[in-house]
Protein backbone atom coordinates (compact mmCIF):
# COMPACT_ATOMS: atom_id res chain seq x y z
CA UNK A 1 -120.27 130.49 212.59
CA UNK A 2 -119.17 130.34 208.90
CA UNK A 3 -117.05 127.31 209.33
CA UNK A 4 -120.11 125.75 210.94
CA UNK A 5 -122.25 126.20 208.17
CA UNK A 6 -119.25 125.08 205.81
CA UNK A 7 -118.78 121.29 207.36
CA UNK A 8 -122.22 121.34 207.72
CA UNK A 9 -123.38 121.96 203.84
CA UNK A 10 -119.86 120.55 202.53
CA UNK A 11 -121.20 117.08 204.39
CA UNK A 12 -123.92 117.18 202.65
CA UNK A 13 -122.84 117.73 199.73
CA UNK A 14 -120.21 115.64 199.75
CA UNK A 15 -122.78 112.32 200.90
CA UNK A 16 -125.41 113.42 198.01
CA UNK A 17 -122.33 112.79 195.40
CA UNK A 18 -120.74 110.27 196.80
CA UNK A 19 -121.57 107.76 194.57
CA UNK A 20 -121.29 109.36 191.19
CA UNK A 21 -117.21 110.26 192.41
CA UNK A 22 -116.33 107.45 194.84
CA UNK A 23 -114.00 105.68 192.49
CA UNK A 24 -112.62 109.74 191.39
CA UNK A 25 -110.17 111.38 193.93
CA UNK A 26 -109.30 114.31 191.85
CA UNK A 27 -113.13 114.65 191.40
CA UNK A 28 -113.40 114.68 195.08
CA UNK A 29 -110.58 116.37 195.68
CA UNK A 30 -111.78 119.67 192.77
CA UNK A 31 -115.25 119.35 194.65
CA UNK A 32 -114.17 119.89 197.84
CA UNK A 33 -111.95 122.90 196.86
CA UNK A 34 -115.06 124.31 195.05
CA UNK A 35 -117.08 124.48 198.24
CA UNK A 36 -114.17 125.96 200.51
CA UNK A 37 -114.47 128.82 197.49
CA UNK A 38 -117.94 129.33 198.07
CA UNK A 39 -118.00 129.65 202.01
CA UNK A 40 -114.19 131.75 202.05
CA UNK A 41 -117.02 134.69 201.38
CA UNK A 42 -119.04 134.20 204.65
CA UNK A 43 -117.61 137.52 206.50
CA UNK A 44 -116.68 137.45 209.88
CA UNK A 45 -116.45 140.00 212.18
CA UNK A 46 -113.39 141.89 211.50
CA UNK A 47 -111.48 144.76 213.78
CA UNK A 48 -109.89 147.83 212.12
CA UNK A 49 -108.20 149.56 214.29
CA UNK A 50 -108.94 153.50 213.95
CA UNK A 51 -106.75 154.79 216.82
CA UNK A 52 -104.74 154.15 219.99
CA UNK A 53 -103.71 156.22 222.98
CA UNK A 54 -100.02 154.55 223.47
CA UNK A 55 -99.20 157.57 226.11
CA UNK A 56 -102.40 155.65 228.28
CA UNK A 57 -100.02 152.62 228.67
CA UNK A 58 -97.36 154.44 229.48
CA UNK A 59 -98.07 156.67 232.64
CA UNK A 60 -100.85 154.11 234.28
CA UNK A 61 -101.49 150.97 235.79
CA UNK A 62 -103.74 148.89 233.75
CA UNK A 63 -105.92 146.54 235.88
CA UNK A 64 -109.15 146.02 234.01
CA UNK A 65 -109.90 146.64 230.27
CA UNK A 66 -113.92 147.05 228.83
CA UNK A 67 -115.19 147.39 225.56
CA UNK A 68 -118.39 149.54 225.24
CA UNK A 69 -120.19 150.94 222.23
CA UNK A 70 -120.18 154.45 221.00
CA UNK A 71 -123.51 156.93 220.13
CA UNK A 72 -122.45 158.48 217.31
CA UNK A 73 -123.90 161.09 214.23
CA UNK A 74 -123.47 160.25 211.18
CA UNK A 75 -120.71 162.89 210.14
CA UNK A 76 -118.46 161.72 213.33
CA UNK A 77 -118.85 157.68 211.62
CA UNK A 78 -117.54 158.88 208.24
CA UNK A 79 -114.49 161.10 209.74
CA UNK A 80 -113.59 157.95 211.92
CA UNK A 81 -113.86 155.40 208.88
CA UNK A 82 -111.40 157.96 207.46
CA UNK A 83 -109.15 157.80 210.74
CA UNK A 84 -109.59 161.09 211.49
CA UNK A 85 -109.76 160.52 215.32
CA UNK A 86 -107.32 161.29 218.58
CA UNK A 87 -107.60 159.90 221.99
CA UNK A 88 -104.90 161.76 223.52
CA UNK A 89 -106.28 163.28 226.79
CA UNK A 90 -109.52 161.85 226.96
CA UNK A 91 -111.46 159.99 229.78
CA UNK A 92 -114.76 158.57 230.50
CA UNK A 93 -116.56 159.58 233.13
CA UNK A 94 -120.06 158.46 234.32
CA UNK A 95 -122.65 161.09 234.59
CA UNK A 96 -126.67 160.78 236.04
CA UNK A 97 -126.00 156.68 235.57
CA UNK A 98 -124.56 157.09 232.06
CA UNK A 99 -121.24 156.62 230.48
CA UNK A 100 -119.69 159.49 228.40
CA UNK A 101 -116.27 159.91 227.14
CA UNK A 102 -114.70 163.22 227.20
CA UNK A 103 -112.44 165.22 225.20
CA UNK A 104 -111.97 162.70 222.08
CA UNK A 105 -111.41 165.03 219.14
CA UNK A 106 -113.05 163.36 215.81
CA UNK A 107 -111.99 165.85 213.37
CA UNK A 108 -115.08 167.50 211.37
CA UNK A 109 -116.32 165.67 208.13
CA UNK A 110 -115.08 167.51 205.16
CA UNK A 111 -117.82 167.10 202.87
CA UNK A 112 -120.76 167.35 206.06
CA UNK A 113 -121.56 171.08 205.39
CA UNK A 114 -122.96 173.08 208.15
CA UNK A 115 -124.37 169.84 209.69
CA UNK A 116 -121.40 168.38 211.13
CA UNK A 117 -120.37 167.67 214.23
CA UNK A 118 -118.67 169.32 217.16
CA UNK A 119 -115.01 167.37 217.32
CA UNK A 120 -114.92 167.12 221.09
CA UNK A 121 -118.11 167.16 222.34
CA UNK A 122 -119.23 164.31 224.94
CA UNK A 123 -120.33 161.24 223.58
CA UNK A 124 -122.12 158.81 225.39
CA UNK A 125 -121.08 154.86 225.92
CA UNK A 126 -122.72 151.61 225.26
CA UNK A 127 -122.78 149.51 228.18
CA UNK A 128 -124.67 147.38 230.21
CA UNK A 129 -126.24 149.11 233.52
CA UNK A 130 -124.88 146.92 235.84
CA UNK A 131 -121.36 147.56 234.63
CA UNK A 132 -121.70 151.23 234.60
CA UNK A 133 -122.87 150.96 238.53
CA UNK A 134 -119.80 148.87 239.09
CA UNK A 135 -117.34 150.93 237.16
CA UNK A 136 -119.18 154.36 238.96
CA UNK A 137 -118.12 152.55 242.38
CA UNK A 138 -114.40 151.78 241.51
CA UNK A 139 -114.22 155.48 240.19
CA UNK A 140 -115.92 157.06 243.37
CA UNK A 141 -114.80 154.85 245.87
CA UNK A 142 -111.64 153.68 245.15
CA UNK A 143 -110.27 156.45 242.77
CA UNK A 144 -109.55 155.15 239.44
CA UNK A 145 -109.76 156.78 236.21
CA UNK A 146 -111.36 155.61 233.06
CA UNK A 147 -109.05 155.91 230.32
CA UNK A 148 -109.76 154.69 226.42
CA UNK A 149 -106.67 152.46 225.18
CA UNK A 150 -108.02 152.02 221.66
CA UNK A 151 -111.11 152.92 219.13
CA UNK A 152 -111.76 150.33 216.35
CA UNK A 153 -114.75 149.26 214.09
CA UNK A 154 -116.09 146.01 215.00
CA UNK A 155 -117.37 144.55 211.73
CA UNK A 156 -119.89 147.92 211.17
CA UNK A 157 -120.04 149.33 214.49
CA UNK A 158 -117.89 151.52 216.25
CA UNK A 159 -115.99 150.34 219.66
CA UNK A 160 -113.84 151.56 222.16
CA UNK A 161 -111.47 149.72 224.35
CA UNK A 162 -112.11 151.36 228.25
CA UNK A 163 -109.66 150.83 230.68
CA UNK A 164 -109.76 151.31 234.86
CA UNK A 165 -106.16 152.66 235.47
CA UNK A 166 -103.94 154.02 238.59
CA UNK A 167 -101.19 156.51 237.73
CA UNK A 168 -98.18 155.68 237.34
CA UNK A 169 -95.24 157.19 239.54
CA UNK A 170 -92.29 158.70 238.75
CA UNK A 171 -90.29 155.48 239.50
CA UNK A 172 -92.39 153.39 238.25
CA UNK A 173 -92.18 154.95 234.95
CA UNK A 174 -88.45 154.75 234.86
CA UNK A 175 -88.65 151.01 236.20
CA UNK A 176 -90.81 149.76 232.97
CA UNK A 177 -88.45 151.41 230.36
CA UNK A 178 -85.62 150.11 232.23
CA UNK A 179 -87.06 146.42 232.16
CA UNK A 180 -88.03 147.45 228.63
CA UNK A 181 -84.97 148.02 227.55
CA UNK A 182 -82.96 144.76 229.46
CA UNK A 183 -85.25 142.74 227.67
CA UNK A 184 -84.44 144.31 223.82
CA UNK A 185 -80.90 144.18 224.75
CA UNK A 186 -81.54 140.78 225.68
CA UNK A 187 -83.20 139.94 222.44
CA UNK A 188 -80.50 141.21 220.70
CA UNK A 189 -77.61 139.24 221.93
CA UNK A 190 -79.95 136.00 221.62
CA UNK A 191 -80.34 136.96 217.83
CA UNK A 192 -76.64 137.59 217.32
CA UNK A 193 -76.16 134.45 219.08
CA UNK A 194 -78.53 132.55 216.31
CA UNK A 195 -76.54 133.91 213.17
């Protein structure tokens, strides 16, 4: 949206002073770098990432990823802009037609007093209805597990990256890491071979 708003006022701009520096490039030229200063502030939205659950990739089979907002208090926002937060051994689950995730710790907020929070209470999910219905089908019916991959900030508000997973077997496990490690080895002659 910001570049939009950039062509379309740096147009403008440009064809109300086109006259006074049509026989001036460097004119032009200090103009138009003036006006790409000016819009370089328009913000967009931006993702920093808070925390992953790597061990999530690792033992099961990704085949659908969501993202879906998160109900938070106040003291659970500040800890996680501080990156005080673990996914490790939580899940979503869907409950009376609502989405809650389970056992995410959010460590408490130092300065929060006796009003803080509890660190692994169950906090509800932001989604549409009809993709809760469809998610509380595959779960039921099918038997898949929800499973958070990630938990970022989008721009101000706070996201998490939901995934529907299978487990992963024994050999399956053993299969990735040895494809894994074929392709670094790989990689390394191919770099060796560059030098």
């Amino acid at each position: 949206m910001g570049l939009l708003v950039f062509s379309a006022l740096s147009k403008r701009i440009l064809r109300a002073l086109q006259g006074s520096i049509r026989h001036s490039p460097t004119k032009f030229l200090l103009l138009h770098i003036f006006v790409l200063d000016i819009f370089c502030f328009v913000k967009k939205d931006e993702t920093k990432i808070i925390a992953t659950n790597r061990k999530a990739r690792h033992d099961y089979h990704i085949l659908e990823t969501y993202e879906a907002g998160l109900a938070l208090v106040g003291s659970e926002v500040k800890s996680l802009r501080a990156g005080k937060a673990n996914l490790k051994n939580s899940f979503a689950q869907v409950k009376d037609e609502e989405l809650y995730l389970l056992e995410m710790h959010i460590s408490p907020y130092d300065k929060a007093s006796q009003f803080g929070h509890d660190p692994t209470r169950p906090r509800k999910l932001l989604m549409h209805k009809r993709e809760i219905k469809r998610l509380l089908g595959k779960t039921v019916e099918k038997g898949f597990t929800l499973v958070p991959l990630s938990l970022y900030f989008k721009g101000s508000h706070a996201k998490i990256e939901l995934a529907l997973v299978t487990g992963k077997r024994k050999y399956d496990k053993r299969k990735a890491i040895a494809e894994r490690e074929a392709k670094r080895a790989l990689e390394r002659v191919f770099k060796e071979k560059t030098r």
